[in-house]
PDB file of N, CA and C in Angstrom:
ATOM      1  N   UNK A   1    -167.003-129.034-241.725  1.00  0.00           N
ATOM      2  CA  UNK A   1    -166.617-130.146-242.550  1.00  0.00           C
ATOM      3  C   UNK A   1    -165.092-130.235-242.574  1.00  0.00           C
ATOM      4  N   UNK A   2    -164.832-131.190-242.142  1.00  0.00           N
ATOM      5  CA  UNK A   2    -163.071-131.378-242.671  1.00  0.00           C
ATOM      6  C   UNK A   2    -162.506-131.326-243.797  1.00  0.00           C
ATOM      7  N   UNK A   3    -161.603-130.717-243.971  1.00  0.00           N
ATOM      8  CA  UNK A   3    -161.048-130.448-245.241  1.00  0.00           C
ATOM      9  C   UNK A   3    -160.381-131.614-245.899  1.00  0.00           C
ATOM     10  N   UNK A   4    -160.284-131.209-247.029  1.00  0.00           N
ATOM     11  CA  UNK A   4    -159.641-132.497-247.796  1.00  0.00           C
ATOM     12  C   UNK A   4    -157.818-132.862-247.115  1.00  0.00           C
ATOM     13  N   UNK A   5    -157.198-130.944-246.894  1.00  0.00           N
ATOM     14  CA  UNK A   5    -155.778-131.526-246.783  1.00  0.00           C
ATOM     15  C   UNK A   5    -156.045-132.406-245.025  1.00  0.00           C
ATOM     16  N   UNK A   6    -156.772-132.168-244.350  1.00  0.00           N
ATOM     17  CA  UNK A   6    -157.286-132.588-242.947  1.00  0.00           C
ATOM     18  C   UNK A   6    -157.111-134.183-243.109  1.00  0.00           C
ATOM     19  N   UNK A   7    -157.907-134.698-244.014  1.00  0.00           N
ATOM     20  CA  UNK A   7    -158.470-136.141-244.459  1.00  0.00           C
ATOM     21  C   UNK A   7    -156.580-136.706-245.121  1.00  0.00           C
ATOM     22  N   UNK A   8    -156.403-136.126-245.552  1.00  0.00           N
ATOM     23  CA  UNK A   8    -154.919-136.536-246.417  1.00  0.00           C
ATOM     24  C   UNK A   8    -153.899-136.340-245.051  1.00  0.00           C
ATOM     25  N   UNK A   9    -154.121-135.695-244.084  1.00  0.00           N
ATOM     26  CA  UNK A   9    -152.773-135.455-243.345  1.00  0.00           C
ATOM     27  C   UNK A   9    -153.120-136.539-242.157  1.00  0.00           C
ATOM     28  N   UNK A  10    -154.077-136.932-242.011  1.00  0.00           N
ATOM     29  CA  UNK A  10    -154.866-138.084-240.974  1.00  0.00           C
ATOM     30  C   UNK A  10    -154.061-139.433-241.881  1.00  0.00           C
ATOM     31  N   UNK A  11    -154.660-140.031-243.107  1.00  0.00           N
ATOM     32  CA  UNK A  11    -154.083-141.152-243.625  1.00  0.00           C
ATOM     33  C   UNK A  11    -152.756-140.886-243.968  1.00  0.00           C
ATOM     34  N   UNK A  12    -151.940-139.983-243.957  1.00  0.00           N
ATOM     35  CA  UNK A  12    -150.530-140.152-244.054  1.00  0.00           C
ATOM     36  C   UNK A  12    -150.069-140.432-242.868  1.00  0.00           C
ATOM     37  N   UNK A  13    -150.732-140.028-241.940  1.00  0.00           N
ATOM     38  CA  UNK A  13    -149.679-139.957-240.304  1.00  0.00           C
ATOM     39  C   UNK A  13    -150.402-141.202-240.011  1.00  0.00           C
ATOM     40  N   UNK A  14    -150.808-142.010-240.516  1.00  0.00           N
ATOM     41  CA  UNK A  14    -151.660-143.504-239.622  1.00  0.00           C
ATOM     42  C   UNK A  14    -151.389-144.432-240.808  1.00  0.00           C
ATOM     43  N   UNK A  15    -151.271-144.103-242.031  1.00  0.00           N
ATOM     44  CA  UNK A  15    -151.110-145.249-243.329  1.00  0.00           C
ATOM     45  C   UNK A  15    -149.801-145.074-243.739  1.00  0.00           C
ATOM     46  N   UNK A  16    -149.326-143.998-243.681  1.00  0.00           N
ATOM     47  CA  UNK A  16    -148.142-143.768-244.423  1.00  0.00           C
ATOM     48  C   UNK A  16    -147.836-142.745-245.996  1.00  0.00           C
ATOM     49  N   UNK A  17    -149.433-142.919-246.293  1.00  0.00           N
ATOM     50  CA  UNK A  17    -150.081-142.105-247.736  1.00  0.00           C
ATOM     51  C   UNK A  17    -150.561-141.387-247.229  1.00  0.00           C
ATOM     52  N   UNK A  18    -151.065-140.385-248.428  1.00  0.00           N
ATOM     53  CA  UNK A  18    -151.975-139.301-248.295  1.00  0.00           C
ATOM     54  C   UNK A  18    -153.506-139.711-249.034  1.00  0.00           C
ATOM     55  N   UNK A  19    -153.372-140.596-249.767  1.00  0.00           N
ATOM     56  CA  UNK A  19    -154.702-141.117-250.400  1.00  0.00           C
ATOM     57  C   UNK A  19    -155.791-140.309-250.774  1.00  0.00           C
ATOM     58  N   UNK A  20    -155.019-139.499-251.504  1.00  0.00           N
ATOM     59  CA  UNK A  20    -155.665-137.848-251.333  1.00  0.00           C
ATOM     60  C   UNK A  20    -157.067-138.763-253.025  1.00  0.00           C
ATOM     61  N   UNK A  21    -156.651-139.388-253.833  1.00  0.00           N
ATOM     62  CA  UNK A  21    -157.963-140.346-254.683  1.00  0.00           C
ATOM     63  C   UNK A  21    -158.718-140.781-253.684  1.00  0.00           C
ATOM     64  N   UNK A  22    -158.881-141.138-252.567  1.00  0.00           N
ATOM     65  CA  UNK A  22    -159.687-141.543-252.075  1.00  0.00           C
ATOM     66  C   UNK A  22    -160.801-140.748-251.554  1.00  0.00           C
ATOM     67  N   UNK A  23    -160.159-139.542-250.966  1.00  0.00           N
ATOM     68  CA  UNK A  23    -160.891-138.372-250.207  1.00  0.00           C
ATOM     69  C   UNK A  23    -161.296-137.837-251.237  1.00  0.00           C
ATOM     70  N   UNK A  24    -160.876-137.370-252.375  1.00  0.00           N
ATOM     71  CA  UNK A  24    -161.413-137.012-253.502  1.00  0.00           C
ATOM     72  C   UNK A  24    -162.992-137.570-253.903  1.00  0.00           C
ATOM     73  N   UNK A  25    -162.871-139.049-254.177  1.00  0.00           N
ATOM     74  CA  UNK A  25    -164.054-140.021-254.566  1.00  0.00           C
ATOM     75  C   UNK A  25    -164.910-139.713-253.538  1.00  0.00           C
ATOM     76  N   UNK A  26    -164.497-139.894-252.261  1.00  0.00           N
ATOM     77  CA  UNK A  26    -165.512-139.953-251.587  1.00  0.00           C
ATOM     78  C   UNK A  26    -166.368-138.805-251.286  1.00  0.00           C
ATOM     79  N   UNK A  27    -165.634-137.458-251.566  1.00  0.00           N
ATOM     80  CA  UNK A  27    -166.679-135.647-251.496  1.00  0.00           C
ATOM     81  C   UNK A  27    -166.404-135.693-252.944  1.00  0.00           C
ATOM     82  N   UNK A  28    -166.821-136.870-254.023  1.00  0.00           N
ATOM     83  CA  UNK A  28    -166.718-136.440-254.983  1.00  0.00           C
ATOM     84  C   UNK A  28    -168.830-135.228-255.429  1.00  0.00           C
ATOM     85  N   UNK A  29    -169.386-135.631-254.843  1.00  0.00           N
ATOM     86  CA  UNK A  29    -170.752-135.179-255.110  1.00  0.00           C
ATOM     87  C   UNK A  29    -170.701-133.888-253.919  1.00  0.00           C
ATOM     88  N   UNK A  30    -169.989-133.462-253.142  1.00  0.00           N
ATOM     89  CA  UNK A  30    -169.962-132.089-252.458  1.00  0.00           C
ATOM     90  C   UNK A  30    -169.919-130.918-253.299  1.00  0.00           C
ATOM     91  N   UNK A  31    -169.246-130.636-254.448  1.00  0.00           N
ATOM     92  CA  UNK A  31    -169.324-129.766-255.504  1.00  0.00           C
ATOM     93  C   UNK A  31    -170.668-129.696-256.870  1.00  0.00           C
ATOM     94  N   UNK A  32    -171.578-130.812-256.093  1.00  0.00           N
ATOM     95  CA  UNK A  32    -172.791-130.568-257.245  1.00  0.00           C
ATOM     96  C   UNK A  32    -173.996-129.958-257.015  1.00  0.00           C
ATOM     97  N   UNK A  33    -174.898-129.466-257.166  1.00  0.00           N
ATOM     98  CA  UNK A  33    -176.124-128.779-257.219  1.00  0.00           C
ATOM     99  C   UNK A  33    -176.970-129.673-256.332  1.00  0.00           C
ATOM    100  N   UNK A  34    -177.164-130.660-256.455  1.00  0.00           N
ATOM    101  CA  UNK A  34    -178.403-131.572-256.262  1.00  0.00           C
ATOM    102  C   UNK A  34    -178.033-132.204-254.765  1.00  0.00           C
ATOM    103  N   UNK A  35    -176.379-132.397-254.732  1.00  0.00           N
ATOM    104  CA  UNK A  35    -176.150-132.854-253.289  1.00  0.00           C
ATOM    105  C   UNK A  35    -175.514-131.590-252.297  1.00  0.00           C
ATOM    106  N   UNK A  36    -174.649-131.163-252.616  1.00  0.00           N
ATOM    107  CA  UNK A  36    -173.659-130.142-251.725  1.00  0.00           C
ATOM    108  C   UNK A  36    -173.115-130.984-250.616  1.00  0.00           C
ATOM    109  N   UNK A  37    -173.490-130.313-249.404  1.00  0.00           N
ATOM    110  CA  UNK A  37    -173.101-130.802-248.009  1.00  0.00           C
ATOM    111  C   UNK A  37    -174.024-131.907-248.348  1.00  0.00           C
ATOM    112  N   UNK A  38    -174.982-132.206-248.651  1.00  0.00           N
ATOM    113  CA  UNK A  38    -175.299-133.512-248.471  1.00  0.00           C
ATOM    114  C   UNK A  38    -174.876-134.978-249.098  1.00  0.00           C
ATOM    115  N   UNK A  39    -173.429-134.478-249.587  1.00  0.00           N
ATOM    116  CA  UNK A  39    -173.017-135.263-250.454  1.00  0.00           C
ATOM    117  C   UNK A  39    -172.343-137.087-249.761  1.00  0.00           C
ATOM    118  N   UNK A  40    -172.532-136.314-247.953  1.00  0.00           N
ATOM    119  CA  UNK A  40    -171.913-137.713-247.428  1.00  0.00           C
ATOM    120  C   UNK A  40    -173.002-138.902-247.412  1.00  0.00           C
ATOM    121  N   UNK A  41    -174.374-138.685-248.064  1.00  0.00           N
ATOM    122  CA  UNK A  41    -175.263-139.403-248.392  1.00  0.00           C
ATOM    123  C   UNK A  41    -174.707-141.071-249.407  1.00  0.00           C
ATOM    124  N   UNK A  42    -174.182-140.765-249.882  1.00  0.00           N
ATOM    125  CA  UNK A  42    -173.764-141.455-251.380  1.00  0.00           C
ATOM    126  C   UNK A  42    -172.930-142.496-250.742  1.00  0.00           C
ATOM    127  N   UNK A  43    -171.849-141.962-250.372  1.00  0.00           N
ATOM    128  CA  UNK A  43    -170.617-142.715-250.222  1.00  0.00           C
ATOM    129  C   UNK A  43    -170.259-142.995-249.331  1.00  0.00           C
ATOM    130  N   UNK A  44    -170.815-142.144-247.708  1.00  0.00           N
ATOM    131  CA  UNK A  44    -169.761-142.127-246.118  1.00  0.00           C
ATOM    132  C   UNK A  44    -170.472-143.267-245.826  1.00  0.00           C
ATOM    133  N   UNK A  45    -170.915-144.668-246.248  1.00  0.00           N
ATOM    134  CA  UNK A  45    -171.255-145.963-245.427  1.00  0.00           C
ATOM    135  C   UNK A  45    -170.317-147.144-245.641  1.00  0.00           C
ATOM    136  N   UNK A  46    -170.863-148.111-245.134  1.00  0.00           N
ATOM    137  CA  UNK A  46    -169.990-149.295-245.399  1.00  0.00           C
ATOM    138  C   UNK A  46    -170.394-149.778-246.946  1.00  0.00           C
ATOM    139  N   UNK A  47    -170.982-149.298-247.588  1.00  0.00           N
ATOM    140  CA  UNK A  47    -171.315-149.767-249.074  1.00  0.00           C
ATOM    141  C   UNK A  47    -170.173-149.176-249.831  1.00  0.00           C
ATOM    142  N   UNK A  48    -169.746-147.802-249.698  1.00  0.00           N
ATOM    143  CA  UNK A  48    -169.101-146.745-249.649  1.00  0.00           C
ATOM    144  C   UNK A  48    -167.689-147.157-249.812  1.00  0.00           C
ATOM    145  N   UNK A  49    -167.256-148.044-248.249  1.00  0.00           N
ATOM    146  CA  UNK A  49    -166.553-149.019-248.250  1.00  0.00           C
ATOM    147  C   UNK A  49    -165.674-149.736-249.189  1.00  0.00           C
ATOM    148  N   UNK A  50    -166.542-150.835-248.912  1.00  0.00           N
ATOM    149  CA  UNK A  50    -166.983-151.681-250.255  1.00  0.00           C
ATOM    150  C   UNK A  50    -166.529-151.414-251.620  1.00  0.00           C
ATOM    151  N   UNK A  51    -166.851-149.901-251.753  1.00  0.00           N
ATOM    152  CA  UNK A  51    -166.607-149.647-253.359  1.00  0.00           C
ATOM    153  C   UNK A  51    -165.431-148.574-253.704  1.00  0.00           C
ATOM    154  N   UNK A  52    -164.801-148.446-253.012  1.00  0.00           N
ATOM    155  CA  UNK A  52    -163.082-147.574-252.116  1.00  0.00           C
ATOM    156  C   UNK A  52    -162.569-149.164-252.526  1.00  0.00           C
ATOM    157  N   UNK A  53    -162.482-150.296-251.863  1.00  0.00           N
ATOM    158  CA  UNK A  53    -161.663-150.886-251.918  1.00  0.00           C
ATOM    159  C   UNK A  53    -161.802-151.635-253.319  1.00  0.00           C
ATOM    160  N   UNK A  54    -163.083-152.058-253.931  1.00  0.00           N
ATOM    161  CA  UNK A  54    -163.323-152.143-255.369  1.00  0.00           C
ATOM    162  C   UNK A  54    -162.357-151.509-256.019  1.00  0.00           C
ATOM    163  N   UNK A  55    -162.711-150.476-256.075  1.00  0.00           N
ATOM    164  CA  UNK A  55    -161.665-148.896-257.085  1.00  0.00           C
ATOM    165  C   UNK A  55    -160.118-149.157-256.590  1.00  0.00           C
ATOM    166  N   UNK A  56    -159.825-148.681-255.466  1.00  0.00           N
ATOM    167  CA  UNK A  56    -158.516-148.434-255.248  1.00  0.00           C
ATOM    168  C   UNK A  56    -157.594-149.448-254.399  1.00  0.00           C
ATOM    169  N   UNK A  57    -158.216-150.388-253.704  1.00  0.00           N
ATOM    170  CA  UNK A  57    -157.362-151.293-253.123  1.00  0.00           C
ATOM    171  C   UNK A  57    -157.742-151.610-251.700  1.00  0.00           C
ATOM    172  N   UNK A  58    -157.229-152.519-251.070  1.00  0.00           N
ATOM    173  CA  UNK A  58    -157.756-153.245-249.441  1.00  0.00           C
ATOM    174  C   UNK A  58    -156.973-151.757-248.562  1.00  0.00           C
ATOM    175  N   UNK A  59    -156.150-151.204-248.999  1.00  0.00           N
ATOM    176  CA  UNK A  59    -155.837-150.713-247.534  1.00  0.00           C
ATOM    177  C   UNK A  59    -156.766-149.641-247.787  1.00  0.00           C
ATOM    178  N   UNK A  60    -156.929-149.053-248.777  1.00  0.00           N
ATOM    179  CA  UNK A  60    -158.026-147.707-249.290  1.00  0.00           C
ATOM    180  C   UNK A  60    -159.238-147.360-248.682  1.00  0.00           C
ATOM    181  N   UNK A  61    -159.667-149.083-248.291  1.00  0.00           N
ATOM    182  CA  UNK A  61    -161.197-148.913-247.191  1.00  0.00           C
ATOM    183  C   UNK A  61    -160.856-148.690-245.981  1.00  0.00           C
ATOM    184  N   UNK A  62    -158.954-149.036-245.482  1.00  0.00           N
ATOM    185  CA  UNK A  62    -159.151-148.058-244.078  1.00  0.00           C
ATOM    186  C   UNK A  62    -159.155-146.812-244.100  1.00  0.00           C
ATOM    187  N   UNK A  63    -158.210-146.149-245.268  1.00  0.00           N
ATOM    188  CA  UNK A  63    -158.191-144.738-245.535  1.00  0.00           C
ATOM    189  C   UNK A  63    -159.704-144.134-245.416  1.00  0.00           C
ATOM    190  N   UNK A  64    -160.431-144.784-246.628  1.00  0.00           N
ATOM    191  CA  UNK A  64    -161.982-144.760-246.456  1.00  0.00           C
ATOM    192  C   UNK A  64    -162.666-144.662-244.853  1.00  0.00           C
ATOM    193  N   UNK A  65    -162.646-145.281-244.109  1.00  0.00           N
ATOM    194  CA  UNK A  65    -163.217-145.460-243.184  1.00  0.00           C
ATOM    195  C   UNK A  65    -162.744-144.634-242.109  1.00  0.00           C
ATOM    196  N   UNK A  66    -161.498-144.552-242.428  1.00  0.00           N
ATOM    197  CA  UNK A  66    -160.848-143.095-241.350  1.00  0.00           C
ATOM    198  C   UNK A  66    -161.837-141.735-241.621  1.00  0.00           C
ATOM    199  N   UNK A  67    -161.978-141.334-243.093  1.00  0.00           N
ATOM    200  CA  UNK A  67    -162.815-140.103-243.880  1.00  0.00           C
ATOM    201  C   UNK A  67    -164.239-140.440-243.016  1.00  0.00           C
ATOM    202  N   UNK A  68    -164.599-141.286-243.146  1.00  0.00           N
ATOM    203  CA  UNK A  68    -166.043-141.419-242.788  1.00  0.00           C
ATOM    204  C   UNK A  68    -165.668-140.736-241.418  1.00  0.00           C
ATOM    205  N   UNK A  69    -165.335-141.885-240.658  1.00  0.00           N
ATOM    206  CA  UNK A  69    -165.595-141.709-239.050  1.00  0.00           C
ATOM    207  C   UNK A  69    -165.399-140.012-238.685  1.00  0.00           C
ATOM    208  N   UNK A  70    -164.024-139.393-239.232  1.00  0.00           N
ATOM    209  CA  UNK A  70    -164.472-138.192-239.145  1.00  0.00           C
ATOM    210  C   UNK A  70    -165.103-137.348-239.196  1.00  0.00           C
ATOM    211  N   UNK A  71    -166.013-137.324-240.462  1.00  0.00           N
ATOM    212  CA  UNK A  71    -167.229-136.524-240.682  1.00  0.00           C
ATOM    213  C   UNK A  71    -168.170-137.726-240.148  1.00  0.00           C
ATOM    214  N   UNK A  72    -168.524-138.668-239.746  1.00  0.00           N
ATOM    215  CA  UNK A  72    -169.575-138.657-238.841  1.00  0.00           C
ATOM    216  C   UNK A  72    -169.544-138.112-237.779  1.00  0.00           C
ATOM    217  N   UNK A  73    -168.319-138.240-237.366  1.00  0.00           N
ATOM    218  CA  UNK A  73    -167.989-137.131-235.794  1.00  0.00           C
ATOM    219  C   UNK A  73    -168.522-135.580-236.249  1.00  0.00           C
ATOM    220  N   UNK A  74    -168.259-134.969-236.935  1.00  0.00           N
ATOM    221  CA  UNK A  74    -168.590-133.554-237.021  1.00  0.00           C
ATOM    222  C   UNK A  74    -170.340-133.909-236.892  1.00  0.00           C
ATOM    223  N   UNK A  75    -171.064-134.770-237.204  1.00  0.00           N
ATOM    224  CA  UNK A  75    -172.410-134.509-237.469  1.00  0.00           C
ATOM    225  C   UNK A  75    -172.856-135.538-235.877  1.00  0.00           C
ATOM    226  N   UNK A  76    -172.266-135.169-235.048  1.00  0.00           N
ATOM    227  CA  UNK A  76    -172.627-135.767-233.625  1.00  0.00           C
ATOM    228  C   UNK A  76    -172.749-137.680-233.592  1.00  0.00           C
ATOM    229  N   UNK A  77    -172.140-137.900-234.875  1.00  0.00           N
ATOM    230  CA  UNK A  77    -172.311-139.389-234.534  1.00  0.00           C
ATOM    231  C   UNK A  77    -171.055-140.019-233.447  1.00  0.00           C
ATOM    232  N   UNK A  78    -171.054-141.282-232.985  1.00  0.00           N
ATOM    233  CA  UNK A  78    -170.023-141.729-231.588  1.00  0.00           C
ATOM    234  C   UNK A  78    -169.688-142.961-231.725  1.00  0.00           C
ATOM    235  N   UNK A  79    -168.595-143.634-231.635  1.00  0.00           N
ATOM    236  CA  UNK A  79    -168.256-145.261-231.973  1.00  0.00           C
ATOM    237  C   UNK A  79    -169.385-145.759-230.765  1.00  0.00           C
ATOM    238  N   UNK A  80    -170.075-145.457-230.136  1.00  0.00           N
ATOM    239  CA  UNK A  80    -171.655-146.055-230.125  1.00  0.00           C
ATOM    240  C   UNK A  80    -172.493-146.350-230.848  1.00  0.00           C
ATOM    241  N   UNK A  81    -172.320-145.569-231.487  1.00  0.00           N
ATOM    242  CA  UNK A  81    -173.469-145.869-232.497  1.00  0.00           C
ATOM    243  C   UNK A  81    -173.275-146.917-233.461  1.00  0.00           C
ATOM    244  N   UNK A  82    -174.204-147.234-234.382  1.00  0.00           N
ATOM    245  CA  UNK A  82    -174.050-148.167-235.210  1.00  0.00           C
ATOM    246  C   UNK A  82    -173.484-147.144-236.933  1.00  0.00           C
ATOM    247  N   UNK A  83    -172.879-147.848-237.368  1.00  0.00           N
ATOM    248  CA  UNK A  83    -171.987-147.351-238.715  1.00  0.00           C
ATOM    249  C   UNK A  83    -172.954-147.558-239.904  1.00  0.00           C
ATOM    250  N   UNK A  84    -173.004-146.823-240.645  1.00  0.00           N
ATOM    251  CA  UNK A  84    -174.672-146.561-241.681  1.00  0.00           C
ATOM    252  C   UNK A  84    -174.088-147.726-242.636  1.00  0.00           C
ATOM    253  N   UNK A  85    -174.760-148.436-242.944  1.00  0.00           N
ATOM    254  CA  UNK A  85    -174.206-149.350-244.014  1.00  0.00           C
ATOM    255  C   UNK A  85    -174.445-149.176-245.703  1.00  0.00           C
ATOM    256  N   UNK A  86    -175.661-148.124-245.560  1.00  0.00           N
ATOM    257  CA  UNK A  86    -175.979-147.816-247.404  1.00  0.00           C
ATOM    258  C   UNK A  86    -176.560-146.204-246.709  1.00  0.00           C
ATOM    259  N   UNK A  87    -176.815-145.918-247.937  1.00  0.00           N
ATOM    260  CA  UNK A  87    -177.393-144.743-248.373  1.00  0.00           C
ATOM    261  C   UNK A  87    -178.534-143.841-247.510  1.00  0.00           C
ATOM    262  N   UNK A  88    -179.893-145.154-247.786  1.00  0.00           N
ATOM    263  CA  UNK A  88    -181.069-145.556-247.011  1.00  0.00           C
ATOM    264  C   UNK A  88    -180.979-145.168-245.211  1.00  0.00           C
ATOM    265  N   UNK A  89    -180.119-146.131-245.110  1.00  0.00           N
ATOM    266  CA  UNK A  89    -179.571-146.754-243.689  1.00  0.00           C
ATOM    267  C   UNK A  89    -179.075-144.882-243.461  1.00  0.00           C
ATOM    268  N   UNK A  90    -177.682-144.136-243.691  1.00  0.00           N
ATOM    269  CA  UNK A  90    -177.727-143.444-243.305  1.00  0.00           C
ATOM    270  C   UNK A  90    -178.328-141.952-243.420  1.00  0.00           C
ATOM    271  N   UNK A  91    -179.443-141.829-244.182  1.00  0.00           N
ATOM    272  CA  UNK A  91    -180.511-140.944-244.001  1.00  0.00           C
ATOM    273  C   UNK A  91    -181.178-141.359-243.404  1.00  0.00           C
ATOM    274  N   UNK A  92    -181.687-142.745-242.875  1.00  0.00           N
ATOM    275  CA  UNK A  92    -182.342-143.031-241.565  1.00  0.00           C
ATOM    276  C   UNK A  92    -182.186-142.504-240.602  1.00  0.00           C
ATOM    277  N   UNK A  93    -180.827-142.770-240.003  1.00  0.00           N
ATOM    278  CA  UNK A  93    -180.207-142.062-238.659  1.00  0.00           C
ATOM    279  C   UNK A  93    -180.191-141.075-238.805  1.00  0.00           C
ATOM    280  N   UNK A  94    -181.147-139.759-239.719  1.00  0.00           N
ATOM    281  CA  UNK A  94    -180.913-138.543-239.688  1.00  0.00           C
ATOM    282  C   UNK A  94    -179.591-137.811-239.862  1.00  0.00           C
ATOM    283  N   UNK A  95    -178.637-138.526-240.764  1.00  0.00           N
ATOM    284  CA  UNK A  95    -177.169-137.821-241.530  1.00  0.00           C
ATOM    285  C   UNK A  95    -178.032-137.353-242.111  1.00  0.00           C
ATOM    286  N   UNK A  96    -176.662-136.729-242.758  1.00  0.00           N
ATOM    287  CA  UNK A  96    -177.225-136.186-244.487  1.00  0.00           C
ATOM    288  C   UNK A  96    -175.949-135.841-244.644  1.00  0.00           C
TER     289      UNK A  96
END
């Protein structure tokens, strides 16, 4: 799993920030009982998205979307593939 300073040193060297609230929100359910590692269930889609730029602002969903694409890469996903759009959608494709 990529680390948080990993995720913060990626959007500083490509955004200019560290958007370290963002990476936060988004492994915010990695530290709970019920999700753990499966916490990229919740948030790593385009709904996910969606609700990054709700909260924190338009550039936040690229920050957002940088976090994702990375940890979909660790779990063998490929800009082939199609990008999970909810929750549903990516426990379909066998994430977690």
């Amino acid at each position: 799993m990529a680390s948080f300073q990993k995720h913060c040193d990626e959007t500083e060297e490509v955004l200019g920030k560290t958007y370290a609230e963002v990476h936060l929100w988004l492994d915010e359910f990695y530290r709970t009982p019920e999700y753990g590692a499966r916490h990229r269930r919740k948030r790593h889609h385009e709904q996910g998205i969606r609700e990054a730029v709700r909260q924190f602002g338009e550039e936040a969903g690229v920050a957002a979307r940088m976090h994702i694409i990375t940890d979909l890469r660790e779990e063998g996903w490929t800009e082939s593939d199609r990008f999970p759009k909810d929750e549903k959608e990516y426990v379909a494709m066998g994430l977690f």
